[in-house]
PDB file of N, CA and C in Angstrom:
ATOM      1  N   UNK A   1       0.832  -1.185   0.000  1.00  0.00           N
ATOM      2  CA  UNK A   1       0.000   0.000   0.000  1.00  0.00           C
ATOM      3  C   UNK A   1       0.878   1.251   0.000  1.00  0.00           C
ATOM      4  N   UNK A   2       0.430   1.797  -0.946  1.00  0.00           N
ATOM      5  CA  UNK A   2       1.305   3.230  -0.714  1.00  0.00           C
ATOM      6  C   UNK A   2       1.477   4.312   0.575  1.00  0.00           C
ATOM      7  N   UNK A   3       2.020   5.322   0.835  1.00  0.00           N
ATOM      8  CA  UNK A   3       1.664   6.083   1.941  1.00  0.00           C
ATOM      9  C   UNK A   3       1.424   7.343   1.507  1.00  0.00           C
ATOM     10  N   UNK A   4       0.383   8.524   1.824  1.00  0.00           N
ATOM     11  CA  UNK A   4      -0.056   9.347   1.317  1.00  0.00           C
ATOM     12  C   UNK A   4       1.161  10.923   1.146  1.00  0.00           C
ATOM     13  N   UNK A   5       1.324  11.291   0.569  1.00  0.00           N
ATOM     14  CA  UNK A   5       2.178  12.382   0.520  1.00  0.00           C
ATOM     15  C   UNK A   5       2.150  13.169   1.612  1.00  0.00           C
ATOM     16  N   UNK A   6       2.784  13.787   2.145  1.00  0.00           N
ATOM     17  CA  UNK A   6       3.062  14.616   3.082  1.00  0.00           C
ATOM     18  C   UNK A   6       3.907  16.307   3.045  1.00  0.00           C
ATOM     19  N   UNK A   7       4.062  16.771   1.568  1.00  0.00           N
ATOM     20  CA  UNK A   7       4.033  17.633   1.233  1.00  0.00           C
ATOM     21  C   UNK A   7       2.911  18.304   0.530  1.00  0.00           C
ATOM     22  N   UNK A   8       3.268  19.800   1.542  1.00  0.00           N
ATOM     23  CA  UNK A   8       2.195  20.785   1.460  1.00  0.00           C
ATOM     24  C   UNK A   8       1.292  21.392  -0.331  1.00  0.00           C
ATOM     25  N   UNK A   9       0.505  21.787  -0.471  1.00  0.00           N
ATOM     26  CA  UNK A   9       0.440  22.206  -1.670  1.00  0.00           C
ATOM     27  C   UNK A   9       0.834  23.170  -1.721  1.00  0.00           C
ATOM     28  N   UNK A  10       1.301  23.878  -3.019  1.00  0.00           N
ATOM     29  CA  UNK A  10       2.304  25.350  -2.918  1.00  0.00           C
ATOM     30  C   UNK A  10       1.266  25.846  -4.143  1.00  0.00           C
ATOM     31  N   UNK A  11       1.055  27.458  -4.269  1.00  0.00           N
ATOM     32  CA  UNK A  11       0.463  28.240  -5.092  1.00  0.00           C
ATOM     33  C   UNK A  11       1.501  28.381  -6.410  1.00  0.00           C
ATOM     34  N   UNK A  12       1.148  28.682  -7.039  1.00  0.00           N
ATOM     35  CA  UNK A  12       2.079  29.503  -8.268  1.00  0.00           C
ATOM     36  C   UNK A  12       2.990  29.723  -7.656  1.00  0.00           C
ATOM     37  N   UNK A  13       2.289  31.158  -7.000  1.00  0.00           N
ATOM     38  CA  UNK A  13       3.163  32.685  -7.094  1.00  0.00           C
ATOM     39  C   UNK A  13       4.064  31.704  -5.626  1.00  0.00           C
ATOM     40  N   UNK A  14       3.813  31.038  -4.989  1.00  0.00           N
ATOM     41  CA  UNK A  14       4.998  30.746  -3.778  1.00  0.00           C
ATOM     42  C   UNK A  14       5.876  29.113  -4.625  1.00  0.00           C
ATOM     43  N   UNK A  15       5.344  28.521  -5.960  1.00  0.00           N
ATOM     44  CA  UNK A  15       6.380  27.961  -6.207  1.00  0.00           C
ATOM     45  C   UNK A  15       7.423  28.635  -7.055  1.00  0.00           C
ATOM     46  N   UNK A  16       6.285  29.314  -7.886  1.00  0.00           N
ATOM     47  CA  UNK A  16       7.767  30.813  -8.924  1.00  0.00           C
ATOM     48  C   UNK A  16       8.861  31.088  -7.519  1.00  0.00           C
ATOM     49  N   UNK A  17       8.325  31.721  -6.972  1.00  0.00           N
ATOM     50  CA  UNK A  17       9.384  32.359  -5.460  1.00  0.00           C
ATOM     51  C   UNK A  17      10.139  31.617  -4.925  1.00  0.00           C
ATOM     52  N   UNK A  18       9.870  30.553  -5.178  1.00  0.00           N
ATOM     53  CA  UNK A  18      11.055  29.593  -4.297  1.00  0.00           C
ATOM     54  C   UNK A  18      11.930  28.680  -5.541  1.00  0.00           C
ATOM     55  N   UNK A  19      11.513  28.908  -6.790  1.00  0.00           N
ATOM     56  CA  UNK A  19      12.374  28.640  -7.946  1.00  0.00           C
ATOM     57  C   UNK A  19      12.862  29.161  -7.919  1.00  0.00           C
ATOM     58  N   UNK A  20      12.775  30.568  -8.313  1.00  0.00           N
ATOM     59  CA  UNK A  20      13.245  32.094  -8.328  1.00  0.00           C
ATOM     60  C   UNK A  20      14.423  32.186  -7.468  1.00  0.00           C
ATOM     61  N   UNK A  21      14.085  32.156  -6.353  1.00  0.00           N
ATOM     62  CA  UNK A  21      15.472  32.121  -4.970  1.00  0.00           C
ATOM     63  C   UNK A  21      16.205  30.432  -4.792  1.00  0.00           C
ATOM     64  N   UNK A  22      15.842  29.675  -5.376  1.00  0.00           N
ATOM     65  CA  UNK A  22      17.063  28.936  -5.512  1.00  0.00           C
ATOM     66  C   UNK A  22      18.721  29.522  -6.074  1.00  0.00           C
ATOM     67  N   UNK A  23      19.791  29.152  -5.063  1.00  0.00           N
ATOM     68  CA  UNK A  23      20.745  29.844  -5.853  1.00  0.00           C
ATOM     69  C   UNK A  23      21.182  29.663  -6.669  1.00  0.00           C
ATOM     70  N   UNK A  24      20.792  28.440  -7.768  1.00  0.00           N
ATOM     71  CA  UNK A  24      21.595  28.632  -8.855  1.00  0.00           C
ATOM     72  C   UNK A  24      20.846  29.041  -9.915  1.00  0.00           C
ATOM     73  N   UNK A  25      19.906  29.427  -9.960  1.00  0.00           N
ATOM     74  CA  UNK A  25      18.619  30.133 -10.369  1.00  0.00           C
ATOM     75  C   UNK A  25      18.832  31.747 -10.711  1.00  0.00           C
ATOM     76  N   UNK A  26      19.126  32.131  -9.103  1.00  0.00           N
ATOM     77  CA  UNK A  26      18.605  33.670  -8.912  1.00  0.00           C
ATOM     78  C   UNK A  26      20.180  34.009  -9.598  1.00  0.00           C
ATOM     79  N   UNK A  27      20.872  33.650  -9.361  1.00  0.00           N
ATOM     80  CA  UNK A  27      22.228  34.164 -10.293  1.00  0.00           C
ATOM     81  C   UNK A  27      22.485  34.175 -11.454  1.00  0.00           C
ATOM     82  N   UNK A  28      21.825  32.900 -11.997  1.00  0.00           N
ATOM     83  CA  UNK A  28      22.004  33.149 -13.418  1.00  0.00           C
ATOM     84  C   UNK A  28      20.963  34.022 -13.822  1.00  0.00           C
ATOM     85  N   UNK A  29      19.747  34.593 -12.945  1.00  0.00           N
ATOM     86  CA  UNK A  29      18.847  35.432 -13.787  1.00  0.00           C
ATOM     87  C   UNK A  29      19.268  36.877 -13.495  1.00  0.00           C
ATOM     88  N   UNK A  30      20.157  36.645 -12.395  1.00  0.00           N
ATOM     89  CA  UNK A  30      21.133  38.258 -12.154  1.00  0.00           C
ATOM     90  C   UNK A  30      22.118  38.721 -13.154  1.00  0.00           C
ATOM     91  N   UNK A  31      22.561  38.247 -13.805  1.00  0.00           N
ATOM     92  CA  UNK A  31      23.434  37.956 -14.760  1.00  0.00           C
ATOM     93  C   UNK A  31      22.656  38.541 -16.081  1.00  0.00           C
ATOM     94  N   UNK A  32      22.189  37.572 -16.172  1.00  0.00           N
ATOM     95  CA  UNK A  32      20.968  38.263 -17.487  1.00  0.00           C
ATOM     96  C   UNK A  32      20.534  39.487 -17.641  1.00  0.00           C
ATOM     97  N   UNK A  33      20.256  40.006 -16.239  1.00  0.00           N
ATOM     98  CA  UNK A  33      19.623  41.535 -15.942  1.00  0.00           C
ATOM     99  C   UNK A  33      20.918  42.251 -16.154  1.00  0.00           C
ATOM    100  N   UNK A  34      21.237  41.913 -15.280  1.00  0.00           N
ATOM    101  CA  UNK A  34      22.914  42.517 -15.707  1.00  0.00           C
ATOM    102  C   UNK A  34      23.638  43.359 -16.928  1.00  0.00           C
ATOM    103  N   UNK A  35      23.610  41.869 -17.762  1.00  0.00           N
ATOM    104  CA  UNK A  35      23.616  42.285 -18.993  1.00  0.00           C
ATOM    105  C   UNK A  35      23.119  42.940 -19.725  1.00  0.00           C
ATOM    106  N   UNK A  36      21.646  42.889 -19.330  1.00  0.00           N
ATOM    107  CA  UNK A  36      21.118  43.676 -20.182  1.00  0.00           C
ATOM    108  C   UNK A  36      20.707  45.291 -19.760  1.00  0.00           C
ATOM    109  N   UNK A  37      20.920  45.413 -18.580  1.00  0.00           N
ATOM    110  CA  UNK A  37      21.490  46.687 -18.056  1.00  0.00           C
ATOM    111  C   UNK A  37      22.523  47.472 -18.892  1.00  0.00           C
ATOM    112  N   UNK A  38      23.707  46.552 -18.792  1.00  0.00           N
ATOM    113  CA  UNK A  38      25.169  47.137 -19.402  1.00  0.00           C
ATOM    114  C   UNK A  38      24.723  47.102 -21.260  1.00  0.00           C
ATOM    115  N   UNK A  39      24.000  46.480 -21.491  1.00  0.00           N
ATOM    116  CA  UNK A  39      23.627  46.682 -23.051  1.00  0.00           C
ATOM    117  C   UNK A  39      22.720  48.274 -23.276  1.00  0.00           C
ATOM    118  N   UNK A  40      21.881  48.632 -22.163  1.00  0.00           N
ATOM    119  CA  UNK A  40      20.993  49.486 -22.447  1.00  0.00           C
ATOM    120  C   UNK A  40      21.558  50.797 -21.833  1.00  0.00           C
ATOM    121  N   UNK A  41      23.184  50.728 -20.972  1.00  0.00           N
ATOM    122  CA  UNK A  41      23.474  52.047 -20.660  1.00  0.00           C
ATOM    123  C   UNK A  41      24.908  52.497 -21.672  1.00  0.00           C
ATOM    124  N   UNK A  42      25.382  51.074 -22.618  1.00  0.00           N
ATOM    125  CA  UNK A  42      26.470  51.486 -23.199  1.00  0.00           C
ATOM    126  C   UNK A  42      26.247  51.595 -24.646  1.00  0.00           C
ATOM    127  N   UNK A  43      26.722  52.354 -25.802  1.00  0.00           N
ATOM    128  CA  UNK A  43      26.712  52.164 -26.633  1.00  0.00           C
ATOM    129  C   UNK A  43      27.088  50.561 -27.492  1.00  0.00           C
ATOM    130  N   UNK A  44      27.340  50.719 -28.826  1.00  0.00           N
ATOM    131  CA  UNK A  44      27.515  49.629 -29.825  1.00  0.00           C
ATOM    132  C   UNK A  44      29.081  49.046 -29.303  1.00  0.00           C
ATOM    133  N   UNK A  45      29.989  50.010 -29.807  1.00  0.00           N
ATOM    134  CA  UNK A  45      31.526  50.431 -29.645  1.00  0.00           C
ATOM    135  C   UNK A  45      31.561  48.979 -28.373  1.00  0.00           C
ATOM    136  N   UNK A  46      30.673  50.000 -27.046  1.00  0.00           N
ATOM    137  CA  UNK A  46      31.624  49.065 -26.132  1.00  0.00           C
ATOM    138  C   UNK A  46      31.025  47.560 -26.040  1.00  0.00           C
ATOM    139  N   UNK A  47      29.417  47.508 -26.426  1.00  0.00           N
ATOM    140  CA  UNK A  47      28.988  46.426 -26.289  1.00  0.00           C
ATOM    141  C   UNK A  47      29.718  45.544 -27.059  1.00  0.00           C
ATOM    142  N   UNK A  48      30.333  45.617 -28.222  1.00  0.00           N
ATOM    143  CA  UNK A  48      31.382  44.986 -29.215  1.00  0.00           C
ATOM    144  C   UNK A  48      32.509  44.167 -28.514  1.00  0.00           C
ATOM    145  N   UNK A  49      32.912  45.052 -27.454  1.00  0.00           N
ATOM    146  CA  UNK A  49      34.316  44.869 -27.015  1.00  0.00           C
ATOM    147  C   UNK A  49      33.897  44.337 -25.683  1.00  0.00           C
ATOM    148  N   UNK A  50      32.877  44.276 -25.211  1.00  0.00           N
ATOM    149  CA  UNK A  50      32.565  43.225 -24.008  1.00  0.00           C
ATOM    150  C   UNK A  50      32.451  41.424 -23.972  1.00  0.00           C
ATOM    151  N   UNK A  51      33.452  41.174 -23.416  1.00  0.00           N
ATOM    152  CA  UNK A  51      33.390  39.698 -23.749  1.00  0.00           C
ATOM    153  C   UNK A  51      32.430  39.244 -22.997  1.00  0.00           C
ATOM    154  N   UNK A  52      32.333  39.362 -21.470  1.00  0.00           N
ATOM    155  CA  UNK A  52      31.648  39.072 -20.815  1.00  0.00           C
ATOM    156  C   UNK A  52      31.339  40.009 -19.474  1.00  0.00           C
ATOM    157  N   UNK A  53      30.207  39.448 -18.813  1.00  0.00           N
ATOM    158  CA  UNK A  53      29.193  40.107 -17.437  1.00  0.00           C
ATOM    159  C   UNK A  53      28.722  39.101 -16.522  1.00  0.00           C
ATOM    160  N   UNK A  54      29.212  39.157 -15.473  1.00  0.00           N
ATOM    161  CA  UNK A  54      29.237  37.977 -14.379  1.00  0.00           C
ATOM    162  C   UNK A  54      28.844  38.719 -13.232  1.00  0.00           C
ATOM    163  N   UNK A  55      28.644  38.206 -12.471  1.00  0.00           N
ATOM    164  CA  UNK A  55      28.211  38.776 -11.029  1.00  0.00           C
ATOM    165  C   UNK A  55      28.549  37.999 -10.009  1.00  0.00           C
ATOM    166  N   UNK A  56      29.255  38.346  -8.588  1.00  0.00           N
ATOM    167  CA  UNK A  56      29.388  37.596  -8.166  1.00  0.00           C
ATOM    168  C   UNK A  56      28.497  37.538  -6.819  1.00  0.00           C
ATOM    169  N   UNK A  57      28.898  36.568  -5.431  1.00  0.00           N
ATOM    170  CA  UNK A  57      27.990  36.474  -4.615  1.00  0.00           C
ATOM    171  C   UNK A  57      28.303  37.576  -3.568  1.00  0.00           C
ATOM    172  N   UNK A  58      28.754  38.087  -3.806  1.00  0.00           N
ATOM    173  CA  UNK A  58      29.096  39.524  -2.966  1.00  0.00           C
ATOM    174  C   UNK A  58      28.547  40.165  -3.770  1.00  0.00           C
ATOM    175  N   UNK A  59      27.740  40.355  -4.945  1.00  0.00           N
ATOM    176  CA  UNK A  59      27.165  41.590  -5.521  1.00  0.00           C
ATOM    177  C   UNK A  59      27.783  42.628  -5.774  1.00  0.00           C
ATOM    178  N   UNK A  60      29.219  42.038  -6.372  1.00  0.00           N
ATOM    179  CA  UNK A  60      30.514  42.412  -7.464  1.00  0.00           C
ATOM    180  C   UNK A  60      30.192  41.662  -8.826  1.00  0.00           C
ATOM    181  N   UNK A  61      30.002  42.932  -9.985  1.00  0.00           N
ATOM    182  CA  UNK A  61      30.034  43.127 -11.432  1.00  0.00           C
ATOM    183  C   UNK A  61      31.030  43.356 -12.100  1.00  0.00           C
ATOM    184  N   UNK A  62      31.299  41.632 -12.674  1.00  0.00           N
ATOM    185  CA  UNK A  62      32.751  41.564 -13.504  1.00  0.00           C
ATOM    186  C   UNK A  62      32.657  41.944 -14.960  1.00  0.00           C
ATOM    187  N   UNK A  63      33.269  42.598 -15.319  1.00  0.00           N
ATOM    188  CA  UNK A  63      32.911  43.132 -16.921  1.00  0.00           C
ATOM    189  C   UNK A  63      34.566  42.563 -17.777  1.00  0.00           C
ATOM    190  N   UNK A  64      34.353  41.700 -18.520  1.00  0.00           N
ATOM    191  CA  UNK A  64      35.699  41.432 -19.028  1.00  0.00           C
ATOM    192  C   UNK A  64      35.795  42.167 -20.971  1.00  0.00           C
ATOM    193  N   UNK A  65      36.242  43.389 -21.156  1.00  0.00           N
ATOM    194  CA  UNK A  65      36.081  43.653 -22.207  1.00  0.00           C
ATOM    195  C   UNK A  65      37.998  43.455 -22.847  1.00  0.00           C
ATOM    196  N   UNK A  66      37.794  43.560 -24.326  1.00  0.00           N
ATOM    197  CA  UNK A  66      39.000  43.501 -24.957  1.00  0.00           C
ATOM    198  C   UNK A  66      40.174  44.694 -25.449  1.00  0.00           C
ATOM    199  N   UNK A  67      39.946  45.683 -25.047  1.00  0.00           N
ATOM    200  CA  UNK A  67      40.804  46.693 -25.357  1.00  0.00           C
ATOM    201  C   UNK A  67      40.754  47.566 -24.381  1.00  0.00           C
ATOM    202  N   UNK A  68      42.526  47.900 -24.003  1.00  0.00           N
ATOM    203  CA  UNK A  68      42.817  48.253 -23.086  1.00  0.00           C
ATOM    204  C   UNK A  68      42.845  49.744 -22.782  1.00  0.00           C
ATOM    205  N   UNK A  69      42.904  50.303 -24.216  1.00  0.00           N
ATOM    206  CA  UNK A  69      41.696  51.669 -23.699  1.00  0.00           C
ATOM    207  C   UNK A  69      40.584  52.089 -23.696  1.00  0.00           C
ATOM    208  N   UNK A  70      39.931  51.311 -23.888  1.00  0.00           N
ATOM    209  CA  UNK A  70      38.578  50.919 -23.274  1.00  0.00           C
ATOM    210  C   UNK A  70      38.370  50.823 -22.261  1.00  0.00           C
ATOM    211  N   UNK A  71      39.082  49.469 -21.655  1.00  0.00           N
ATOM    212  CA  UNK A  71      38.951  49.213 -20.225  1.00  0.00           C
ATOM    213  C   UNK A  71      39.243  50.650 -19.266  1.00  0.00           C
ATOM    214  N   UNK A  72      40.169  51.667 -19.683  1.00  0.00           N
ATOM    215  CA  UNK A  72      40.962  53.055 -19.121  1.00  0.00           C
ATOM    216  C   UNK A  72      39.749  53.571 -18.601  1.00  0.00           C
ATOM    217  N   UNK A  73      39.252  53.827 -19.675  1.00  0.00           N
ATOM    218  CA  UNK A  73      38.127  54.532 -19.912  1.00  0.00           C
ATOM    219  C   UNK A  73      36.930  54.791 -19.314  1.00  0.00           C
ATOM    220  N   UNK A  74      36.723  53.087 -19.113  1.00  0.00           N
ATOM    221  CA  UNK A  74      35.289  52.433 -18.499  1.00  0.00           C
ATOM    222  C   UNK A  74      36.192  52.885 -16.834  1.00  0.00           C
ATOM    223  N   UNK A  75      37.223  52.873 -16.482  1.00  0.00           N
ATOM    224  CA  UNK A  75      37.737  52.644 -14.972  1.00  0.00           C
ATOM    225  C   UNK A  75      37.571  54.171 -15.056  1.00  0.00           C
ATOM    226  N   UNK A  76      37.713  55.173 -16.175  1.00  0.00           N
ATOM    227  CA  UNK A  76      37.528  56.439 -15.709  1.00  0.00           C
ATOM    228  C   UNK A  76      36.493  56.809 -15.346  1.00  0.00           C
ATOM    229  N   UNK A  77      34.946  56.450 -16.303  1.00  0.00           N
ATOM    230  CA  UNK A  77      33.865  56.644 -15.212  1.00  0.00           C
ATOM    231  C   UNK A  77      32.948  55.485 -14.736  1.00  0.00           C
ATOM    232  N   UNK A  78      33.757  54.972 -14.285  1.00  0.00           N
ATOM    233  CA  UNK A  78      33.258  53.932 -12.994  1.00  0.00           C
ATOM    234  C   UNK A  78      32.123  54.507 -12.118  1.00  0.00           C
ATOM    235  N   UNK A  79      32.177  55.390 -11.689  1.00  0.00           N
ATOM    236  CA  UNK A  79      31.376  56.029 -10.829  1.00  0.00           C
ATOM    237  C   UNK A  79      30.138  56.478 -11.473  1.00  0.00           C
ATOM    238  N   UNK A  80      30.128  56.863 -12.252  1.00  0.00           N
ATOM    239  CA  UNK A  80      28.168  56.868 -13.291  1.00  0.00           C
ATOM    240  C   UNK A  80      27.694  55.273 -13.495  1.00  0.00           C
ATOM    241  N   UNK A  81      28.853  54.897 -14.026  1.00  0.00           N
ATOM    242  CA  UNK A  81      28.538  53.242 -14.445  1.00  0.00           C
ATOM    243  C   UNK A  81      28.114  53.036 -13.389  1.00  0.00           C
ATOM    244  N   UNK A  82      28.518  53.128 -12.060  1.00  0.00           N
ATOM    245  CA  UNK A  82      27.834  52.192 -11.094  1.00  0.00           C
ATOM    246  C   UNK A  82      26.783  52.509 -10.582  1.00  0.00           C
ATOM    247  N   UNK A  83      26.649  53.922 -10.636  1.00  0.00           N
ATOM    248  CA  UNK A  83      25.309  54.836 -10.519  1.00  0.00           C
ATOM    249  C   UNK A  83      24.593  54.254 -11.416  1.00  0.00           C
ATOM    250  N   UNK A  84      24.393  54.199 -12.862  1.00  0.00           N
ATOM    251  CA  UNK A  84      23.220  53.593 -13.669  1.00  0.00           C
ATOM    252  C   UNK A  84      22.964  51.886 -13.686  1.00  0.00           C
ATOM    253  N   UNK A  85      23.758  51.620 -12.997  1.00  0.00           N
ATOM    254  CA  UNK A  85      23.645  50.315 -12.382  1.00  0.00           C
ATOM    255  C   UNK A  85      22.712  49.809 -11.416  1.00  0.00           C
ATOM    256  N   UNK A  86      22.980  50.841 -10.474  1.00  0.00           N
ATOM    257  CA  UNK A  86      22.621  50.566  -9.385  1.00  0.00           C
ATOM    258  C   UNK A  86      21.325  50.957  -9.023  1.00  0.00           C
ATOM    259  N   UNK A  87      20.969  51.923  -9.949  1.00  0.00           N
ATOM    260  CA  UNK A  87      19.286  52.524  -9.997  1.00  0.00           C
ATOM    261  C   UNK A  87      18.410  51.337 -10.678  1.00  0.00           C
ATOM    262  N   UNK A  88      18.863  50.459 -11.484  1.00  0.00           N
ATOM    263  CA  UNK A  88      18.495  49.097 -11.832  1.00  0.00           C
ATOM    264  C   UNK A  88      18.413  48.067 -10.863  1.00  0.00           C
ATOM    265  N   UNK A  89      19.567  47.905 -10.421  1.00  0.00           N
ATOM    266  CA  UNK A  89      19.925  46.736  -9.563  1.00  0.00           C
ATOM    267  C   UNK A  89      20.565  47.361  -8.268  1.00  0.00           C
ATOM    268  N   UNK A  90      19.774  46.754  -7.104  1.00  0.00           N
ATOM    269  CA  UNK A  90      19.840  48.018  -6.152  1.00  0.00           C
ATOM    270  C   UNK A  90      21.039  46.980  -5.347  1.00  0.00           C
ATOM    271  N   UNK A  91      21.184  45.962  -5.428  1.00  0.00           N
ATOM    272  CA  UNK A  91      22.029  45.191  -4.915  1.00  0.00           C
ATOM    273  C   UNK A  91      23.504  44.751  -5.097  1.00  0.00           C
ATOM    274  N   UNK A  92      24.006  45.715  -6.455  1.00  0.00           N
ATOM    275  CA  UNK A  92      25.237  45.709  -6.589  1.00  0.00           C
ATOM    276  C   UNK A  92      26.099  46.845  -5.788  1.00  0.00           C
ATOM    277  N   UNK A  93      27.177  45.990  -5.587  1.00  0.00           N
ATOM    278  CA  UNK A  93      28.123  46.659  -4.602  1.00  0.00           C
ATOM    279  C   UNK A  93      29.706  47.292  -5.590  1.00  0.00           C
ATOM    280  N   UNK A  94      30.079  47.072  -6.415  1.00  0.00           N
ATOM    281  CA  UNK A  94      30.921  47.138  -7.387  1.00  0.00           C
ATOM    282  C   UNK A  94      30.853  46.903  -8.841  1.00  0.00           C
ATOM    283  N   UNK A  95      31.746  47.478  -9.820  1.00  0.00           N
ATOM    284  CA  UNK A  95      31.927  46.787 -10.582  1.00  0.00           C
ATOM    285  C   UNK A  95      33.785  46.798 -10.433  1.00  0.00           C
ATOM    286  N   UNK A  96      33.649  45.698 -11.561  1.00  0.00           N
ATOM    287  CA  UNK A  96      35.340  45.656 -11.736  1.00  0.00           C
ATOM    288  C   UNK A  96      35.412  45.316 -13.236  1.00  0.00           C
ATOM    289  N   UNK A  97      36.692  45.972 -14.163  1.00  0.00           N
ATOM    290  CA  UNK A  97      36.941  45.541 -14.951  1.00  0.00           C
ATOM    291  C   UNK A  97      38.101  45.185 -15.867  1.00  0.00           C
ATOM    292  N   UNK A  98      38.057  44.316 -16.341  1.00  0.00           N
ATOM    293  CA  UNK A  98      39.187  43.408 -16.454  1.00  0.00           C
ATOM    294  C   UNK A  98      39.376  43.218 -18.135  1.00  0.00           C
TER     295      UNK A  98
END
């Protein structure tokens, strides 16, 4: 004879939420936002030269682009970048770029 289940029933909106906050979930969908943040505050030029956008669990934004005055550049205004960042994503603490 079988034995009857013993887990609760869950709604939508509280199984989305607990998909959602799984961690290997909520990071890769941080990432995504991310990106598409850094797509919608930078031009063509740099989106070209961005290899990649990572995030880490400290809510440090790794930007790995290919030219090194570029990269100068982006380290010169760091400080807007992280401002238009951060009015998006209220949970980043840095960026860095490499």
């Amino acid at each position: 004879m079988k034995k009857p289940r013993k887990s609760k029933t869950l709604s939508i909106r509280e199984l989305t939420s607990e998909v959602y906050n799984s961690k290997k979930l909520s990071g890769k969908i941080d990432s995504i936002e991310i990106l598409n943040t850094w797509n919608e505050i930078t031009n063509k030029l740099i989106q070209d030269r961005t290899e990649k956008v990572s995030i880490s669990e400290e809510k440090i934004v790794f930007i790995k682009v290919n030219s090194s005055p570029l990269r100068n550049e982006l380290e010169n205004n760091k400080k807007n970048l992280l401002k238009k960042i951060v009015t998006k994503h209220n949970k980043v603490q840095d960026i860095v770029f490499y």
